[in-house]
PDB file of N, CA and C in Angstrom:
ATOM      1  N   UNK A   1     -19.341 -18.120   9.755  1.00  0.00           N
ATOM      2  CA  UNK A   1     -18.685 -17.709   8.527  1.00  0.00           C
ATOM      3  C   UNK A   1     -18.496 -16.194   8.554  1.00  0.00           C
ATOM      4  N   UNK A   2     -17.260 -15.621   7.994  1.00  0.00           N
ATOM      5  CA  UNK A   2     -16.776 -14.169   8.242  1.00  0.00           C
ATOM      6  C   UNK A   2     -18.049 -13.628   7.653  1.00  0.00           C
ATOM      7  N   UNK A   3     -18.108 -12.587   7.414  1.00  0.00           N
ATOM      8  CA  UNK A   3     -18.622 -11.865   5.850  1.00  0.00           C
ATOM      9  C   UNK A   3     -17.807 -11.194   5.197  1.00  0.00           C
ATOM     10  N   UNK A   4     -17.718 -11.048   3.728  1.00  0.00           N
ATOM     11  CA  UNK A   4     -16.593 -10.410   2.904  1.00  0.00           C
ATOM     12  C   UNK A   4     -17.554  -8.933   2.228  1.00  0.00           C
ATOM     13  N   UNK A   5     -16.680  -8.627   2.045  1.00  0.00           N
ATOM     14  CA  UNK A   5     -17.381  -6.928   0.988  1.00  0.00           C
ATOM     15  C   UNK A   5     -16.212  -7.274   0.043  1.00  0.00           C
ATOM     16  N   UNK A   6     -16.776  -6.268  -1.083  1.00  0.00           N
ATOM     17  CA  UNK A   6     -15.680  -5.835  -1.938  1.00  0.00           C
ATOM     18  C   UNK A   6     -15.346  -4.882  -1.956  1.00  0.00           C
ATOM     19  N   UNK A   7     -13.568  -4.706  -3.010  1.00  0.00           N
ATOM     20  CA  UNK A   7     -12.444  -4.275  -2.548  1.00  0.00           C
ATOM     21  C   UNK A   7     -12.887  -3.316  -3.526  1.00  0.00           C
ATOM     22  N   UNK A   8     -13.089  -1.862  -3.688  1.00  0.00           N
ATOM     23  CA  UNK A   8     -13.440  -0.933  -4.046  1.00  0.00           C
ATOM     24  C   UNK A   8     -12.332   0.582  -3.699  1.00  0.00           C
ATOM     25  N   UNK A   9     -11.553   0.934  -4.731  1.00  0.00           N
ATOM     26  CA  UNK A   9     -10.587   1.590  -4.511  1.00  0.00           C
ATOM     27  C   UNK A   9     -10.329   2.952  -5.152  1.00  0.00           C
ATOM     28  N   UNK A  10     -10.055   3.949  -4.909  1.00  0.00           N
ATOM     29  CA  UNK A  10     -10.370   5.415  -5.619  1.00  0.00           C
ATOM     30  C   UNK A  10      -8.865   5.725  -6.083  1.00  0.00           C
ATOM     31  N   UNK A  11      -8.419   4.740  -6.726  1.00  0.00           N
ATOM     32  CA  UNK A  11      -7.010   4.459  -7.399  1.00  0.00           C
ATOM     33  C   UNK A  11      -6.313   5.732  -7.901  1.00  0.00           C
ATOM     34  N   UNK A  12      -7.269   7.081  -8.749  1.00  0.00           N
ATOM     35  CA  UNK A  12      -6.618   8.115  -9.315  1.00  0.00           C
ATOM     36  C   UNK A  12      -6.398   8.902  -7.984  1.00  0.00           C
ATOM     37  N   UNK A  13      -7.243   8.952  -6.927  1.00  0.00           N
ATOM     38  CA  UNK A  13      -6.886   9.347  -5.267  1.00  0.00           C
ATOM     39  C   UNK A  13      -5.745   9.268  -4.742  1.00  0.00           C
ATOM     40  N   UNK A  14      -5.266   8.204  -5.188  1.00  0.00           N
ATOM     41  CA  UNK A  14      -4.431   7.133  -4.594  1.00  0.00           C
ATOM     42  C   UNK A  14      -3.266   7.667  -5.338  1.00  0.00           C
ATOM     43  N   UNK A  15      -3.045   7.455  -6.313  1.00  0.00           N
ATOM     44  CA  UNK A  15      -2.116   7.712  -7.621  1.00  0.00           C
ATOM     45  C   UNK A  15      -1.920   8.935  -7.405  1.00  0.00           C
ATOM     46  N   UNK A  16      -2.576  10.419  -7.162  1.00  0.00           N
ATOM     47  CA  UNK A  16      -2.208  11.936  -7.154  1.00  0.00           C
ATOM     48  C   UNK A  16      -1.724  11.882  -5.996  1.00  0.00           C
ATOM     49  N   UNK A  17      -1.880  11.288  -4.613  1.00  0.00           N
ATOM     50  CA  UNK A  17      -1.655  11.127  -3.066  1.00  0.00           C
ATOM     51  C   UNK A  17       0.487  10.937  -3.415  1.00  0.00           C
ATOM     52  N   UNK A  18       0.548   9.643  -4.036  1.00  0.00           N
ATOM     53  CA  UNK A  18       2.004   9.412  -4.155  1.00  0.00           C
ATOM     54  C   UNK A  18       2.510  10.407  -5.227  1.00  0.00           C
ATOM     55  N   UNK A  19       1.945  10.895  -6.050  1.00  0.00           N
ATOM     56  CA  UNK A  19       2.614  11.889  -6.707  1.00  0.00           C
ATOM     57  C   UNK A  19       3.230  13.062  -5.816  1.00  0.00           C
ATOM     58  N   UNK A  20       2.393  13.558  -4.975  1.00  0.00           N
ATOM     59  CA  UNK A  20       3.420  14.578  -3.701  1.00  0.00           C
ATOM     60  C   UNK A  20       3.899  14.032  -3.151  1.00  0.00           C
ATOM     61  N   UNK A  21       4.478  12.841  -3.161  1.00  0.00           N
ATOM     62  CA  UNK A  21       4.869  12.140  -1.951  1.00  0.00           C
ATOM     63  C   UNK A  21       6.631  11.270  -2.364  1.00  0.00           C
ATOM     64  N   UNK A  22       7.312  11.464  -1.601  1.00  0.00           N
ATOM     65  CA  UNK A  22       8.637  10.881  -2.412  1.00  0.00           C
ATOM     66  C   UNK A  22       8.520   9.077  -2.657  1.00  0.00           C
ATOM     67  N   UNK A  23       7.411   8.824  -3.121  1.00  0.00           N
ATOM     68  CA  UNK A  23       6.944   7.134  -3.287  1.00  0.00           C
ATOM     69  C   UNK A  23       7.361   6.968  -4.734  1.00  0.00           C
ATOM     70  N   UNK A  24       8.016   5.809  -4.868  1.00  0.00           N
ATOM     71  CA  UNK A  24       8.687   5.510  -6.044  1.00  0.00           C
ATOM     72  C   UNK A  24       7.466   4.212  -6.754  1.00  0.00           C
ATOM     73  N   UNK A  25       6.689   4.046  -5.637  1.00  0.00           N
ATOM     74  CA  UNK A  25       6.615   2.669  -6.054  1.00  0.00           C
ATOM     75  C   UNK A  25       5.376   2.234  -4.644  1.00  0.00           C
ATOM     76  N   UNK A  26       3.806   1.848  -5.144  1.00  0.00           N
ATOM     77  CA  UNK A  26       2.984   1.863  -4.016  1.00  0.00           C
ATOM     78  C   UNK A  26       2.145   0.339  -4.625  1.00  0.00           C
ATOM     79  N   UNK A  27       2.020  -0.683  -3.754  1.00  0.00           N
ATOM     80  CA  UNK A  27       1.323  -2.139  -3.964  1.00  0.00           C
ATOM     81  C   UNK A  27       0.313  -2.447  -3.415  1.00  0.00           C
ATOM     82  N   UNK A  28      -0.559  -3.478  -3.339  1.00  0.00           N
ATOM     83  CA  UNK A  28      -1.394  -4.265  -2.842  1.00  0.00           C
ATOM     84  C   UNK A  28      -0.926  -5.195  -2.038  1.00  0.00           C
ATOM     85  N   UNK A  29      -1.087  -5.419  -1.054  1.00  0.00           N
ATOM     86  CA  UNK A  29      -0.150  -6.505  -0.719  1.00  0.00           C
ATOM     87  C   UNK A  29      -1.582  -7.937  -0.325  1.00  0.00           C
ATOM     88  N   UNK A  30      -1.438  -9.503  -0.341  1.00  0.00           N
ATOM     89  CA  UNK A  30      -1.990 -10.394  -0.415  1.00  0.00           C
ATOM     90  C   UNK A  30      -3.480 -10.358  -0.753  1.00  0.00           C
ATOM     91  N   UNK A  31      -4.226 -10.578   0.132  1.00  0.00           N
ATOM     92  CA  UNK A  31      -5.740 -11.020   0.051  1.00  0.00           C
ATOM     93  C   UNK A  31      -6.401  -9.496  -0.475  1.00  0.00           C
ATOM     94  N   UNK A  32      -5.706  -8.805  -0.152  1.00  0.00           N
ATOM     95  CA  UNK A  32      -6.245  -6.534  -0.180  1.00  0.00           C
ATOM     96  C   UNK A  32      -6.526  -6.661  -1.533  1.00  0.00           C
ATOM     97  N   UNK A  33      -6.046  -6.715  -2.892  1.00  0.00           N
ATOM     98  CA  UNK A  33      -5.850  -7.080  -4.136  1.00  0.00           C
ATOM     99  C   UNK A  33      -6.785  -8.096  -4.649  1.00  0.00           C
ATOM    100  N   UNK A  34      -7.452  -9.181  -3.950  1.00  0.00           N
ATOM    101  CA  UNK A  34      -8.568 -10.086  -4.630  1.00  0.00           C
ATOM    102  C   UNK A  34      -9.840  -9.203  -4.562  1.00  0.00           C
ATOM    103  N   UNK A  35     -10.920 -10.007  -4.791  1.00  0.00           N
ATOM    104  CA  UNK A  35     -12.346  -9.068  -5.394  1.00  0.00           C
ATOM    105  C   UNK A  35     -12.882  -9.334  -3.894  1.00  0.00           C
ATOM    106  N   UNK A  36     -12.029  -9.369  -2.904  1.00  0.00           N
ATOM    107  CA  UNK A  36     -12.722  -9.440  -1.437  1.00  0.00           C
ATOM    108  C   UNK A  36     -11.794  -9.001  -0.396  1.00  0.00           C
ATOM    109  N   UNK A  37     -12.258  -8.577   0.730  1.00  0.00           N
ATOM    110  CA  UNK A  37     -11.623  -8.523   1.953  1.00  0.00           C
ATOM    111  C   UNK A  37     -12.377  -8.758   3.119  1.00  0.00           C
ATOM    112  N   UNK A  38     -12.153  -9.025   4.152  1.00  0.00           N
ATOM    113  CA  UNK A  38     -13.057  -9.122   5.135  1.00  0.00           C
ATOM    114  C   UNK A  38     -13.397  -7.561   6.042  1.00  0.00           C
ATOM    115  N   UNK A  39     -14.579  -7.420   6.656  1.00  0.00           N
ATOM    116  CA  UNK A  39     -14.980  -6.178   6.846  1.00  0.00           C
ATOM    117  C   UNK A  39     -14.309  -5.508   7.321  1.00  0.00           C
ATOM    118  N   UNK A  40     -13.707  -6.131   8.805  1.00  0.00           N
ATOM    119  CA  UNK A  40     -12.528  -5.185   9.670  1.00  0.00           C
ATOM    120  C   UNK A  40     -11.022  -5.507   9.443  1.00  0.00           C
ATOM    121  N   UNK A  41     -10.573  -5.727   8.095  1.00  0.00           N
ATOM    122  CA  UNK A  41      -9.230  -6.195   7.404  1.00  0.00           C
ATOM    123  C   UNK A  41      -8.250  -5.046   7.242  1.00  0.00           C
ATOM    124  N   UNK A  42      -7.493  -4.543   7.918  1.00  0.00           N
ATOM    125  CA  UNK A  42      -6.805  -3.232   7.335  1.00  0.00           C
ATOM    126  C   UNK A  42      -6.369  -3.755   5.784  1.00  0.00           C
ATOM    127  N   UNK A  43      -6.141  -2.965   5.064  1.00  0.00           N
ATOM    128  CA  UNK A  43      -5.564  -2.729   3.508  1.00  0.00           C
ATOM    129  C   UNK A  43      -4.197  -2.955   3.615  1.00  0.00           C
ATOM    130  N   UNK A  44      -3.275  -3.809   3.112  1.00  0.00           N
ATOM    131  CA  UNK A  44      -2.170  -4.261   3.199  1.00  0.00           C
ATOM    132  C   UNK A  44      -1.441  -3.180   2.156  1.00  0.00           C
ATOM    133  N   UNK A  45      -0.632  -2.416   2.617  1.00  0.00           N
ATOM    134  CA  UNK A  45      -0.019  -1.757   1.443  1.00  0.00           C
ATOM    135  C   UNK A  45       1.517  -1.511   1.391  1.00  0.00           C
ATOM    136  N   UNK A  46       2.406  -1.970   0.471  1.00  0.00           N
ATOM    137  CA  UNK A  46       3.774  -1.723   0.416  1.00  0.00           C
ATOM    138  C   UNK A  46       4.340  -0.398  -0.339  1.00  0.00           C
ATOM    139  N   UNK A  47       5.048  -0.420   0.389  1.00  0.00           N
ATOM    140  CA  UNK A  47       5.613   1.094  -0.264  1.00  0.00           C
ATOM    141  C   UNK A  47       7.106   0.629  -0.626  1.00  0.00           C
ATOM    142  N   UNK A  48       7.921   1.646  -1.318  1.00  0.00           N
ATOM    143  CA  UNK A  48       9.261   2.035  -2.208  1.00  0.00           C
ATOM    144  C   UNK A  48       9.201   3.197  -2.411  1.00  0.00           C
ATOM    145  N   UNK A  49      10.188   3.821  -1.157  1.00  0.00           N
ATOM    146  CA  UNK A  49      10.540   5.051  -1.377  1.00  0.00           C
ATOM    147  C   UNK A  49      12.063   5.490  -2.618  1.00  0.00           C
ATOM    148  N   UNK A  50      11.703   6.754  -2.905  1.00  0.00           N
ATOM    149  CA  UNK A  50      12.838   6.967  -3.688  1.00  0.00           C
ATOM    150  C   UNK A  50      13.776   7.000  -3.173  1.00  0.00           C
ATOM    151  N   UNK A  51      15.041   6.884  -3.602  1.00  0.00           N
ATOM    152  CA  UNK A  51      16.277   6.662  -2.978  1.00  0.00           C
ATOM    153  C   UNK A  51      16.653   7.893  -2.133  1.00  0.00           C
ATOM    154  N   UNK A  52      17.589   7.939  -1.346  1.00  0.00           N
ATOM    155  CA  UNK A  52      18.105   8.967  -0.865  1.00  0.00           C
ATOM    156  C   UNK A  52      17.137   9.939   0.012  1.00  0.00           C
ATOM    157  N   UNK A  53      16.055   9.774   0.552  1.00  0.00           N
ATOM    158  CA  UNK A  53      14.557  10.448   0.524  1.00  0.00           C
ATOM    159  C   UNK A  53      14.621  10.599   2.135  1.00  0.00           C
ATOM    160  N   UNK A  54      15.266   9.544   3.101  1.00  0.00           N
ATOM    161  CA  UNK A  54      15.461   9.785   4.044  1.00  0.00           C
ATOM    162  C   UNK A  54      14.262   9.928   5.144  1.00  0.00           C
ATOM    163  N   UNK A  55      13.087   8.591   4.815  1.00  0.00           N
ATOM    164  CA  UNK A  55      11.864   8.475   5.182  1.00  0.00           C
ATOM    165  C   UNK A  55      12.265   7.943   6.512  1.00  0.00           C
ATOM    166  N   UNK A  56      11.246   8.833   7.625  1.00  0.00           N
ATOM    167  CA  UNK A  56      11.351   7.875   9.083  1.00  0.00           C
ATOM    168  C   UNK A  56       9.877   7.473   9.060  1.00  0.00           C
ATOM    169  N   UNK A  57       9.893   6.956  10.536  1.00  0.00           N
ATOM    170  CA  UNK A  57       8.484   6.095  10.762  1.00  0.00           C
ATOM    171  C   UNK A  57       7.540   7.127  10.687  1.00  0.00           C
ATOM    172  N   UNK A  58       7.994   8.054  11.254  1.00  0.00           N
ATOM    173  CA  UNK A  58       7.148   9.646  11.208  1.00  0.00           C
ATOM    174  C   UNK A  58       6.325   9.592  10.114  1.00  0.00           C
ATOM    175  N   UNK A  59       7.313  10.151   9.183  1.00  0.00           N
ATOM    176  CA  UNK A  59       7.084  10.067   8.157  1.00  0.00           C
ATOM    177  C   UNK A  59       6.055   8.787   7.340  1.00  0.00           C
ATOM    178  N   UNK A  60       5.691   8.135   7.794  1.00  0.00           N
ATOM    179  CA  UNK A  60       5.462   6.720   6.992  1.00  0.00           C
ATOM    180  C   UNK A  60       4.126   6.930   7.742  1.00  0.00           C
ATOM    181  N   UNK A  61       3.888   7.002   9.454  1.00  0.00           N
ATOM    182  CA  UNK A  61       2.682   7.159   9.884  1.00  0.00           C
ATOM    183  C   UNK A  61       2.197   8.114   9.254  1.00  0.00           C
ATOM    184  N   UNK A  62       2.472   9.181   8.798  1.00  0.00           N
ATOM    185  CA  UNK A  62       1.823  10.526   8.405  1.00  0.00           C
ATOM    186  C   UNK A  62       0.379   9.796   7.028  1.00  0.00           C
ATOM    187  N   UNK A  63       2.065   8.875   6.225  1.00  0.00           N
ATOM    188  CA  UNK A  63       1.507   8.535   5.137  1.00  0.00           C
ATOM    189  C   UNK A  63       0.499   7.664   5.135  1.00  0.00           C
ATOM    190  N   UNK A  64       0.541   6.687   6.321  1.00  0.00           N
ATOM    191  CA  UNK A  64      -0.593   5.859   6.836  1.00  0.00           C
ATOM    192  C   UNK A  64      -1.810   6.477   6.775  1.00  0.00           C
ATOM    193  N   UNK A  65      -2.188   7.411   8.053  1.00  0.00           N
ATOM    194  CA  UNK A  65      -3.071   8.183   8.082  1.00  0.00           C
ATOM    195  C   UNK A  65      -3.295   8.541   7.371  1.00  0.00           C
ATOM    196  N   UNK A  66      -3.111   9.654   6.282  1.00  0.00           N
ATOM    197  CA  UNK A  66      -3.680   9.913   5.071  1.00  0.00           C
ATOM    198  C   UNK A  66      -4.100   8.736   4.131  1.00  0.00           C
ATOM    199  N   UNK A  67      -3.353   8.006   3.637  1.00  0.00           N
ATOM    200  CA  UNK A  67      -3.858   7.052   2.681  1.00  0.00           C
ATOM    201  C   UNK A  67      -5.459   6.002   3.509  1.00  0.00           C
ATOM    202  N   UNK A  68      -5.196   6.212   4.361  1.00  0.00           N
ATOM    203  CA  UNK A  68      -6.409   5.606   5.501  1.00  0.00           C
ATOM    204  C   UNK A  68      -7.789   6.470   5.000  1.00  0.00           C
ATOM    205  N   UNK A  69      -7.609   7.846   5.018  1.00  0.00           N
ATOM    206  CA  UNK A  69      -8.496   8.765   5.179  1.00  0.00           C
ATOM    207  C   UNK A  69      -8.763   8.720   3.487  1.00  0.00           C
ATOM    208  N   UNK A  70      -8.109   8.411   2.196  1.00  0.00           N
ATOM    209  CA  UNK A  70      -8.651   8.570   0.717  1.00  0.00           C
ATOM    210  C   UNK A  70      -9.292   7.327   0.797  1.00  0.00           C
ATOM    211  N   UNK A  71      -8.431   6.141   0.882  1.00  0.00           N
ATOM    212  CA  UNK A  71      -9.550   5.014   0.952  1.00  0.00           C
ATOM    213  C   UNK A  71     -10.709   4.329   2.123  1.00  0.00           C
ATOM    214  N   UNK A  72     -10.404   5.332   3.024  1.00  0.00           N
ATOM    215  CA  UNK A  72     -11.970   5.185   4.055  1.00  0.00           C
ATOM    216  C   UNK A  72     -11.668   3.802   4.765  1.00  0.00           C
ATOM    217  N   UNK A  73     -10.317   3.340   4.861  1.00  0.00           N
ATOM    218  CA  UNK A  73     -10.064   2.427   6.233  1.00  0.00           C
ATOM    219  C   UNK A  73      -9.137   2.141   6.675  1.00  0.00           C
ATOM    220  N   UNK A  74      -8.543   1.373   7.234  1.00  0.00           N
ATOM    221  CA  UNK A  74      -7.534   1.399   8.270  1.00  0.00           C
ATOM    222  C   UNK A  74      -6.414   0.681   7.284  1.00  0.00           C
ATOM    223  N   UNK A  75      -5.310   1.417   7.154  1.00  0.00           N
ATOM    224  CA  UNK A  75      -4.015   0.947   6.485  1.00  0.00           C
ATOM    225  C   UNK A  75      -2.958   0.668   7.210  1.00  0.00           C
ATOM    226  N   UNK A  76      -2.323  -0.685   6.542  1.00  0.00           N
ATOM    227  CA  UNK A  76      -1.328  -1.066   6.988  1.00  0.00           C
ATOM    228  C   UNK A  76       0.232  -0.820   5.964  1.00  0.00           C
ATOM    229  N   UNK A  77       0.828  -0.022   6.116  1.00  0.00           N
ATOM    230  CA  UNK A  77       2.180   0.255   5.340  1.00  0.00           C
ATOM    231  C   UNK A  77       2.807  -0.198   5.765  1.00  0.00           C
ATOM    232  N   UNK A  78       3.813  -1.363   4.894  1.00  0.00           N
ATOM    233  CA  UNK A  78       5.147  -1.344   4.778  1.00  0.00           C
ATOM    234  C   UNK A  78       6.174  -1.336   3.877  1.00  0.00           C
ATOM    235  N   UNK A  79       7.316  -1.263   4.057  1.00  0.00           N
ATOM    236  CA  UNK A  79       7.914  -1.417   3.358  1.00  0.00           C
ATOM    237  C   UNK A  79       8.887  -3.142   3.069  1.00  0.00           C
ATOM    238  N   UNK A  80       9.593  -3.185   2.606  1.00  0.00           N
ATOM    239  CA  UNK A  80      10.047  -4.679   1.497  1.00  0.00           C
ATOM    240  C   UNK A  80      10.647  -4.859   2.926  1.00  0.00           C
ATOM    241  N   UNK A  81      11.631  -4.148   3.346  1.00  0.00           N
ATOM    242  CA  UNK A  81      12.872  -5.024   4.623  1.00  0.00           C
ATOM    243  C   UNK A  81      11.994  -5.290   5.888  1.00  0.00           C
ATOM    244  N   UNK A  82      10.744  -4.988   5.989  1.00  0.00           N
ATOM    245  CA  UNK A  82       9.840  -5.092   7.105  1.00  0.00           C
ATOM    246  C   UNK A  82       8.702  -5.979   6.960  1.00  0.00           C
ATOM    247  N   UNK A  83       9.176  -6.842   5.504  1.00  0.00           N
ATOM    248  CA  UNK A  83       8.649  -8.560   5.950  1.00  0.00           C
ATOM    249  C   UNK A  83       9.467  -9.635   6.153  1.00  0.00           C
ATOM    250  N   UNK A  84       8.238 -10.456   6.508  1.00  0.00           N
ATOM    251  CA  UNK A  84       9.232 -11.515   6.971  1.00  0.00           C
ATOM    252  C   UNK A  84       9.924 -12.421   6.158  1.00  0.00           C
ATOM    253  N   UNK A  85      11.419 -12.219   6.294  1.00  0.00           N
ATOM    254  CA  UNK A  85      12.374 -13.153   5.538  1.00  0.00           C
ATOM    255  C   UNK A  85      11.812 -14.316   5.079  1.00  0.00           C
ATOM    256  N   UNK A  86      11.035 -15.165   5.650  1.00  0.00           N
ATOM    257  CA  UNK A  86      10.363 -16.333   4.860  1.00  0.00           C
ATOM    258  C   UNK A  86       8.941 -16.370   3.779  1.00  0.00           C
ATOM    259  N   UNK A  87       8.610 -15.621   3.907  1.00  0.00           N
ATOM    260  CA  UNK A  87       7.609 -15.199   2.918  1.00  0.00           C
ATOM    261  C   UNK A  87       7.986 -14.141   2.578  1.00  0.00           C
ATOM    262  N   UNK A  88       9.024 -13.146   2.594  1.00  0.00           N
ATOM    263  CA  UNK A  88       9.042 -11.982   1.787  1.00  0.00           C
ATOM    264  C   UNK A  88       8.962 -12.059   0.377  1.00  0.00           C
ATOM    265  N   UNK A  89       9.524 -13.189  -0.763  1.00  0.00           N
ATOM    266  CA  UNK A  89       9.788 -13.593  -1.714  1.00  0.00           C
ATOM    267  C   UNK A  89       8.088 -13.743  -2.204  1.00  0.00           C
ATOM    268  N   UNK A  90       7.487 -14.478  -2.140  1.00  0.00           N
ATOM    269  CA  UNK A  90       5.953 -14.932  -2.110  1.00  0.00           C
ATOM    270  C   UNK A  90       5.452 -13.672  -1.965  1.00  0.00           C
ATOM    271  N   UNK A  91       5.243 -12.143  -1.275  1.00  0.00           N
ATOM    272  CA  UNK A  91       4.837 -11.536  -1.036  1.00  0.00           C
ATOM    273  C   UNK A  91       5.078 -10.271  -1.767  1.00  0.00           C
ATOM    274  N   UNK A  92       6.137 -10.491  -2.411  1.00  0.00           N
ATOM    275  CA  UNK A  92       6.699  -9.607  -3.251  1.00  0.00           C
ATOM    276  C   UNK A  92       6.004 -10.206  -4.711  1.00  0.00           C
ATOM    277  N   UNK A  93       6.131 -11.120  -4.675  1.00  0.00           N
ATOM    278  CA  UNK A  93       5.283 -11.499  -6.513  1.00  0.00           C
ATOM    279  C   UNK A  93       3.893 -11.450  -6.513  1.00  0.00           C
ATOM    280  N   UNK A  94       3.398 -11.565  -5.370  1.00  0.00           N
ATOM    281  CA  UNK A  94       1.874 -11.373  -5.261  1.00  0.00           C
ATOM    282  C   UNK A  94       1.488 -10.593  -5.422  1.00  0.00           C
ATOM    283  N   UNK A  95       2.171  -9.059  -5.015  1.00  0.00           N
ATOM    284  CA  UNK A  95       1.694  -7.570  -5.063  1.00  0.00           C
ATOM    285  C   UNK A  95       1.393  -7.389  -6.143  1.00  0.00           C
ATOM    286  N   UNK A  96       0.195  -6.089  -5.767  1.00  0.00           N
ATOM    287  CA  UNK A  96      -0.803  -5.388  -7.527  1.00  0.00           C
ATOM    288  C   UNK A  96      -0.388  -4.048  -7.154  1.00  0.00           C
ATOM    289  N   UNK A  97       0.652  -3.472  -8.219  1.00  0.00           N
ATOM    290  CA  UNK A  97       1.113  -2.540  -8.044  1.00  0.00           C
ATOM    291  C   UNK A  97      -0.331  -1.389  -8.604  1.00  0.00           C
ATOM    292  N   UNK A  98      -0.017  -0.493  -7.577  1.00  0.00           N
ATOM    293  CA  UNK A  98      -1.160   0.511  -7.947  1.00  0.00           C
ATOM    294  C   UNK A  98      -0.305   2.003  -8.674  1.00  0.00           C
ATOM    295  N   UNK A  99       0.777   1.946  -8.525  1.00  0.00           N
ATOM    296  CA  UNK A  99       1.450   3.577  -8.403  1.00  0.00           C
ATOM    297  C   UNK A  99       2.912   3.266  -8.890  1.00  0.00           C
ATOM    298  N   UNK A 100       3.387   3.869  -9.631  1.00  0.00           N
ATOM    299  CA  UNK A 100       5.142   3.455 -10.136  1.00  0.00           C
ATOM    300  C   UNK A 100       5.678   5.113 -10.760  1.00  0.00           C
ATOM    301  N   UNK A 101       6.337   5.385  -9.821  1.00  0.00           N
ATOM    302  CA  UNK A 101       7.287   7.082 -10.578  1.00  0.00           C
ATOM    303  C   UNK A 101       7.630   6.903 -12.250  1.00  0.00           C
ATOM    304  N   UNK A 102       7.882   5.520 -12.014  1.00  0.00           N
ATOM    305  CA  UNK A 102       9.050   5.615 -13.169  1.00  0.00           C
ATOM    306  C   UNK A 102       7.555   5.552 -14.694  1.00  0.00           C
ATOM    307  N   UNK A 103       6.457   5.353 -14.236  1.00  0.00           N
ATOM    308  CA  UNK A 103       4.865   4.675 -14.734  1.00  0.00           C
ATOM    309  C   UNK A 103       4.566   6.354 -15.564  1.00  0.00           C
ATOM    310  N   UNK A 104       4.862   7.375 -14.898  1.00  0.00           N
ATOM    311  CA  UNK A 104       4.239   8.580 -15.360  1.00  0.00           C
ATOM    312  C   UNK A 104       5.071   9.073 -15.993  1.00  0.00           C
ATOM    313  N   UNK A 105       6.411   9.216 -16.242  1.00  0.00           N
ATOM    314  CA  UNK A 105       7.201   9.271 -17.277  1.00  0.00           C
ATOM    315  C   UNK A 105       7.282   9.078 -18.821  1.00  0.00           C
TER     316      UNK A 105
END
């Protein structure tokens, strides 16, 4: 049997991190979001950049790494067109949005 920990998150960290950051919009993505994960589970996280923002992968690893280093483990970013067409739908309603531009307004 795996062992699970819980999902313990420094959310206002998290939340000031996308405020410098041209992120419109930052999620939970599946199992990352329940009151468990398994020990060596990277953190599933979706992003929504602002329009026009002109994000490369560069760019996106940068954001990896850092968001890795506030919540103390290994992150997985993506964005919406970089799932898979058959579960993208399912994966999109599941998300626990943590961060929204339009939220601090």
């Amino acid at each position: 049997m795996s062992e699970v920990r819980e999902l313990t998150l420094p959310l206002e960290k998290i939340r000031t991190y996308c405020e410098t950051q041209p992120i419109a919009r930052l999620s939970l993505l599946g199992a990352a979001f329940a009151d468990w994960v398994r020990p060596n589970a990277d953190l599933g996280l979706l992003v929504e950049y602002l329009p026009d923002e002109g994000i490369s992968y560069i760019d996106m690893a940068r954001q990896e790494r850092e968001l890795a280093k506030i919540v103390g483990g290994a992150i997985d970013l993506r964005t919406a067109n970089e799932l898979e067409k058959t579960t993208k739908q399912q994966i999109l309603e599941e998300a626990c949005l943590v961060f929204a531009q339009d939220a601090r307004e």
